[in-house]
Protein backbone atom coordinates (compact mmCIF):
# COMPACT_ATOMS: atom_id res chain seq x y z
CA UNK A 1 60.53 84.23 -10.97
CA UNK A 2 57.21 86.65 -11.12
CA UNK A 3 56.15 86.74 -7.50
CA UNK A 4 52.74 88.33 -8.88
CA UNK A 5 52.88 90.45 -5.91
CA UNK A 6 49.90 93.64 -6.40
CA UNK A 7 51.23 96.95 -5.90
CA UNK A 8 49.64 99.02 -3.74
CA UNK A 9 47.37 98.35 -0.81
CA UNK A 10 44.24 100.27 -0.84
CA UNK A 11 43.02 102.82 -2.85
CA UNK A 12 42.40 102.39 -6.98
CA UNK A 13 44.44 100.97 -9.39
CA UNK A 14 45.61 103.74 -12.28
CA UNK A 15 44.61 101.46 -15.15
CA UNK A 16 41.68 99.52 -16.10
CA UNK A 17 42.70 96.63 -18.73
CA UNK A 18 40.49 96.12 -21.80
CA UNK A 19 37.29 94.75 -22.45
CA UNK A 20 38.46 91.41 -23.39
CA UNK A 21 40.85 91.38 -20.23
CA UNK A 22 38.13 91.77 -18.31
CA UNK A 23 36.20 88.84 -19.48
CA UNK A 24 38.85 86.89 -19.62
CA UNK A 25 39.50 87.23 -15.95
CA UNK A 26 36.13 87.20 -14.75
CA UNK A 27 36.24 83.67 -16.98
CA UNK A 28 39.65 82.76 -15.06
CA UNK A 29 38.03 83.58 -11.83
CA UNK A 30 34.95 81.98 -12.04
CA UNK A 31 36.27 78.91 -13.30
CA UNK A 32 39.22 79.29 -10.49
CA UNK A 33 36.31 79.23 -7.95
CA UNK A 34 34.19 76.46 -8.89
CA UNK A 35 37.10 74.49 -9.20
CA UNK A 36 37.78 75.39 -5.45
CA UNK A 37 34.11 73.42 -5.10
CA UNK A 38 34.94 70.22 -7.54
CA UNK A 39 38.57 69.74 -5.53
CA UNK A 40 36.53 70.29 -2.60
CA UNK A 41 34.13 67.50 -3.74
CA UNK A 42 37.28 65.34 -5.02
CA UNK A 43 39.01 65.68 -1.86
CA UNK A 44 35.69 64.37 0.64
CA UNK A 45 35.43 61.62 -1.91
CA UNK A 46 38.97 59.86 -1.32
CA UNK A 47 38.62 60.54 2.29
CA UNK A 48 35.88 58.52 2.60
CA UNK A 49 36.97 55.90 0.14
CA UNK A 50 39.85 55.46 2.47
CA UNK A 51 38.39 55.86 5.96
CA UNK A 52 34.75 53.47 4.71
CA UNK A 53 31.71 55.60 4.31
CA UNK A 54 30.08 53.12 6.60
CA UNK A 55 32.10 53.69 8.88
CA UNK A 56 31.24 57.22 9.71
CA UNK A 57 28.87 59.10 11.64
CA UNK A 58 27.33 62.48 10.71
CA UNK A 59 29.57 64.28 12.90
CA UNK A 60 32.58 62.34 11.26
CA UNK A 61 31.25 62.96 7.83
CA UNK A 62 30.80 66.77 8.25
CA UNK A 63 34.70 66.89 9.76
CA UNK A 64 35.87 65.59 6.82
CA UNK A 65 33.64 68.11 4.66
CA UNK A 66 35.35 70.58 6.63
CA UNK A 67 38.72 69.08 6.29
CA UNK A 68 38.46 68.44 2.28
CA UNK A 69 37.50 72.58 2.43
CA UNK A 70 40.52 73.79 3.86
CA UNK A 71 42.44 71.07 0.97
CA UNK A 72 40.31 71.59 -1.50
CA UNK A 73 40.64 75.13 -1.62
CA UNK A 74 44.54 75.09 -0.61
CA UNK A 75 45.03 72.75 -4.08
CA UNK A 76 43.25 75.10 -6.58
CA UNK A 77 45.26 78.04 -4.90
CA UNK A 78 48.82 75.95 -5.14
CA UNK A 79 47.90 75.04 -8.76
CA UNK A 80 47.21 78.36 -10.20
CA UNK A 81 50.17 79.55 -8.26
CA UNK A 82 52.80 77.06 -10.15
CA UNK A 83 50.97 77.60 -13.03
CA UNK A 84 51.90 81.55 -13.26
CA UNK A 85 55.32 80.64 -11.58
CA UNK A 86 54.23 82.75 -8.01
CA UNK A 87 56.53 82.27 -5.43
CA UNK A 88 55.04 81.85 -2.06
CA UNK A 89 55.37 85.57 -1.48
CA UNK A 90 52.42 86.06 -3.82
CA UNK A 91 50.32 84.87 -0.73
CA UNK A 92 49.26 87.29 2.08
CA UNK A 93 49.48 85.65 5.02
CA UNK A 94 50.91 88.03 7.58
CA UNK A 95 51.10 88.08 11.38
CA UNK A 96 49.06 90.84 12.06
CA UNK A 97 49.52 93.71 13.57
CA UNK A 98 47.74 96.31 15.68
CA UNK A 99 45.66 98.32 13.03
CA UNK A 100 44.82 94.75 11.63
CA UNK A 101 43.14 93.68 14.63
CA UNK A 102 41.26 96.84 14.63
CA UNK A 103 40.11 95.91 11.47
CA UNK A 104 39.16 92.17 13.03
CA UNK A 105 37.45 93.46 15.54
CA UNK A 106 35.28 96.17 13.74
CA UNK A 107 34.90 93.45 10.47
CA UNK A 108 33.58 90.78 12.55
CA UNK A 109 30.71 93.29 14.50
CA UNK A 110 30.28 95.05 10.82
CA UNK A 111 29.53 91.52 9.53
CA UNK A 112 26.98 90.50 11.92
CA UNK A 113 24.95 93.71 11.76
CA UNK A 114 24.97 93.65 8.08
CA UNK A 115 23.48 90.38 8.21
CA UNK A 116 20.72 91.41 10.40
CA UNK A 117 19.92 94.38 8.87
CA UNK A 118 20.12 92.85 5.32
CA UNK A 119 17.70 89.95 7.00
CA UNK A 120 15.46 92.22 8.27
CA UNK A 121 15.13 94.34 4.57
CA UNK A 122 14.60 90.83 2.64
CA UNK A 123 11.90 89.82 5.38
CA UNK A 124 10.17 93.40 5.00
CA UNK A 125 9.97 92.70 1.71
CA UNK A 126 8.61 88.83 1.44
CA UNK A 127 11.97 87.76 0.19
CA UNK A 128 13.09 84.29 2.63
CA UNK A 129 16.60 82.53 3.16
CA UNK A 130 17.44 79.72 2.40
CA UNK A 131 18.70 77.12 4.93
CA UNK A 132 22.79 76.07 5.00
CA UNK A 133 23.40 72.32 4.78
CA UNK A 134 24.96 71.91 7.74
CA UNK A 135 21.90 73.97 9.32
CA UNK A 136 19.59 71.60 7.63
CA UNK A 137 21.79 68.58 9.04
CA UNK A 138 21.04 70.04 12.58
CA UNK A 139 17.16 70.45 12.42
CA UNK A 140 17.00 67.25 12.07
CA UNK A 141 18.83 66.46 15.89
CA UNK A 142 22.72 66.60 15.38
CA UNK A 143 23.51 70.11 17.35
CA UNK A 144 26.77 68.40 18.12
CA UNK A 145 27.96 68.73 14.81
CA UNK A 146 28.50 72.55 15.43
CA UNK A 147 30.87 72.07 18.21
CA UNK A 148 33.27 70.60 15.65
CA UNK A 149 32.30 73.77 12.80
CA UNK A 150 33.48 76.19 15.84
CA UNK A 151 36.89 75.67 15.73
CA UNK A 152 37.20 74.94 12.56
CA UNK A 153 35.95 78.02 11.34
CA UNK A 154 39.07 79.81 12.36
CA UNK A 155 41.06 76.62 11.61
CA UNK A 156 39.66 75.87 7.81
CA UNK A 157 36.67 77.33 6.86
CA UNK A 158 38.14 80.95 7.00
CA UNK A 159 41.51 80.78 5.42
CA UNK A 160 40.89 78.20 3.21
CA UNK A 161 37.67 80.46 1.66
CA UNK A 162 39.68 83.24 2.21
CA UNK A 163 42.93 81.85 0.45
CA UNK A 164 40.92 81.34 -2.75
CA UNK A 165 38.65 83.72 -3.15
CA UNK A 166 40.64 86.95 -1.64
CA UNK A 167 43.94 86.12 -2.02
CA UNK A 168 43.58 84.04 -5.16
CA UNK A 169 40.67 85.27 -7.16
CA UNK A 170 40.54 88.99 -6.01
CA UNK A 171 44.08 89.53 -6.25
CA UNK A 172 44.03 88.11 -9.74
CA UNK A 173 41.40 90.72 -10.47
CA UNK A 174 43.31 93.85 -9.58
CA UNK A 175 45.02 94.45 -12.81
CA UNK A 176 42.16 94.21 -15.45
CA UNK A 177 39.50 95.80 -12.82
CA UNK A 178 39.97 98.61 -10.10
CA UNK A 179 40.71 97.41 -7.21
CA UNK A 180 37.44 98.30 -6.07
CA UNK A 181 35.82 96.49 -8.94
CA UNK A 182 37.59 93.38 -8.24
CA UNK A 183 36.07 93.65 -4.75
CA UNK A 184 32.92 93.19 -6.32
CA UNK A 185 33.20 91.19 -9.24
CA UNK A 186 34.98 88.81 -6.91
CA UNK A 187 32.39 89.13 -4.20
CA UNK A 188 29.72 87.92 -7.05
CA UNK A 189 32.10 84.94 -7.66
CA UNK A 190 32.50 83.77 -4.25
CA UNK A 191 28.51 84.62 -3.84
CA UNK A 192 27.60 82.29 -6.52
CA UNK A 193 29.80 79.26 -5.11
CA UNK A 194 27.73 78.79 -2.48
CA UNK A 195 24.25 77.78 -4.94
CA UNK A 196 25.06 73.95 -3.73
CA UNK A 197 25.54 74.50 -0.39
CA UNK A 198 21.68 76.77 0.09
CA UNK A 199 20.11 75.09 -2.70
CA UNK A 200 19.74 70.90 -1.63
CA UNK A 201 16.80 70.17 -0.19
CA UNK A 202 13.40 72.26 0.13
CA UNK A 203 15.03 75.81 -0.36
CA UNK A 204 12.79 78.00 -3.39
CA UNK A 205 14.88 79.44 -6.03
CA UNK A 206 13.35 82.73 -4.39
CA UNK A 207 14.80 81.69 -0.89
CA UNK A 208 18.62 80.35 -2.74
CA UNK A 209 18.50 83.82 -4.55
CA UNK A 210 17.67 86.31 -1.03
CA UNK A 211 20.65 83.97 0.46
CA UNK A 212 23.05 84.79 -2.27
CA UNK A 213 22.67 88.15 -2.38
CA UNK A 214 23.33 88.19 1.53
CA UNK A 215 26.52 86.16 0.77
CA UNK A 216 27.66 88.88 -1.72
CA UNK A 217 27.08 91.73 0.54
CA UNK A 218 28.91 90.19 3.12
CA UNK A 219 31.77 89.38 1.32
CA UNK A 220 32.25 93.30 -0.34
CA UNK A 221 33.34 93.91 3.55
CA UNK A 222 35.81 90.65 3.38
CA UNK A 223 37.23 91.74 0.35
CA UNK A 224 37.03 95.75 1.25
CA UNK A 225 39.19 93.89 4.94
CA UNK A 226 41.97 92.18 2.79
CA UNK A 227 42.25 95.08 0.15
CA UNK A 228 42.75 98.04 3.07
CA UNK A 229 45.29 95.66 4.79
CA UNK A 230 46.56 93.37 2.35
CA UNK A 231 46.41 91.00 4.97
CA UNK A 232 44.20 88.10 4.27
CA UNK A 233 44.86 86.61 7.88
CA UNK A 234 42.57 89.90 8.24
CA UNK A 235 39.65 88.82 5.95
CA UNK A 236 40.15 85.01 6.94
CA UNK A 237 40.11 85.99 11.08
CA UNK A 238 36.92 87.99 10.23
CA UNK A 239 35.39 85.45 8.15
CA UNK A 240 36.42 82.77 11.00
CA UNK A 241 34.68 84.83 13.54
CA UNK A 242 31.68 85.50 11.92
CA UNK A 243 30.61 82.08 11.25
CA UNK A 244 32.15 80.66 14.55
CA UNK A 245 29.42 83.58 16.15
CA UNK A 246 26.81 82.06 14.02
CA UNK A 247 27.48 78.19 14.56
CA UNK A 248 27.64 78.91 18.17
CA UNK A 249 24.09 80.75 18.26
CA UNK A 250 22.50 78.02 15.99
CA UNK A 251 24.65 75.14 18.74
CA UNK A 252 22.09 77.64 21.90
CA UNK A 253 19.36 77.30 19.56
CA UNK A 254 19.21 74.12 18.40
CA UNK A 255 20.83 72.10 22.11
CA UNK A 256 19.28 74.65 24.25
């Protein structure tokens, strides 16, 4: 059985595939990652079929959001897995080790400076963000909804976003692209799967579009993480940090 396993961590591949490769894998991805936001959508929608929507709360509600994430994401990876006959030694889940934390550590700090300085560059120049939904679901008096997105930042948000979109979509990139270009073209994938989540409610197209390219630049440094270390328990503990940092902020903000 192809384990589908990408030679090489770091650095640039040798080869660049053709023309036609390339679109055809930027197609595979990109349908690969909205598919990661229908099974997302699929998964929240038997949940509550089984549990009663009228049964649940907001906080309940935005659990099982969270939940249908981490299984949403998990089925579209397991699927494209048996469908190219990977073993499960196609995925990088490793115990890291000291270097990796290093790279935890320094990821998580370069993430929240990028944000701020990326913040401050889009305000400078009259360019606005758009709101999250679960942000817009705690302006309106719910900040105890963010004590349940802490944990499960680390717990689901992280490696299931990570799973797909590093480990899945990047790695699947590596052969037709550089290495480096599948950084990017995979950044611009995962970028563009979060329109639904900044674009419900009053958000401008102008606001959606200065919150997307935030969402790109953040995730070059995920994907730069995982490709140096070819860990993704790297990319997923840095992505778990960063947004358990920011739902803890918004939980002082908001409750304070």
């Amino acid at each position: 059985m192809e384990d589908g396993t990408a030679a090489g961590v770091g650095g640039d591949s040798p080869t660049r595939g053709s023309l036609g490769q390339m679109v055809r894998a930027v197609t595979i991805g990109g349908v690969l990652g909205f598919s990661g936001l229908l099974a997302i959508s699929l998964w929240a929608t038997a949940f509550l079929l089984v549990l009663g929507p009228n049964s649940l709360g907001p906080m309940e509600r935005l659990a099982l959001s969270t939940l249908s994430l981490g299984f949403g994401t998990g089925t579209v990876a397991a699927l494209f897995m048996l469908g190219r006959g990977y073993g499960l030694s196609y995925l990088d889940f490793k115990l890291p080790n000291a270097r990796d934390w290093g790279y935890v550590v320094v990821g998580t700090i370069g993430l929240l400076v990028l944000q701020i300085i990326v913040g401050v560059i889009l305000t400078q120049l009259g360019i606005g963000t758009a709101d999250h939904s679960i942000e817009q679901q705690v302006s309106t008096g719910n900040p105890e909804i963010l004590l349940i997105m802490i944990p499960a930042a680390w717990l689901l948000i992280g490696p299931g976003e990570e799973l797909l979109y590093r480990n899945i979509i990047q790695k699947s990139l590596y052969g037709p692209f550089s290495k480096y270009g599948a950084v990017v073209v995979a950044s611009a994938i995962f970028a563009l799967a979060h329109i639904p989540a900044y674009a419900a409610g009053s958000s401008t197209l102008v606001a959606t579009g200065g919150t997307l390219i935030v969402i790109f630049l953040l995730s070059l440094l995920l994907g730069g993480a995982y490709l140096k270390t070819g860990n993704v328990t790297v990319s997923a503990l840095i992505h778990g940090s960063f947004d358990a940092v920011l739902f803890g902020l918004m939980y002082v903000q908001y409750a304070g």
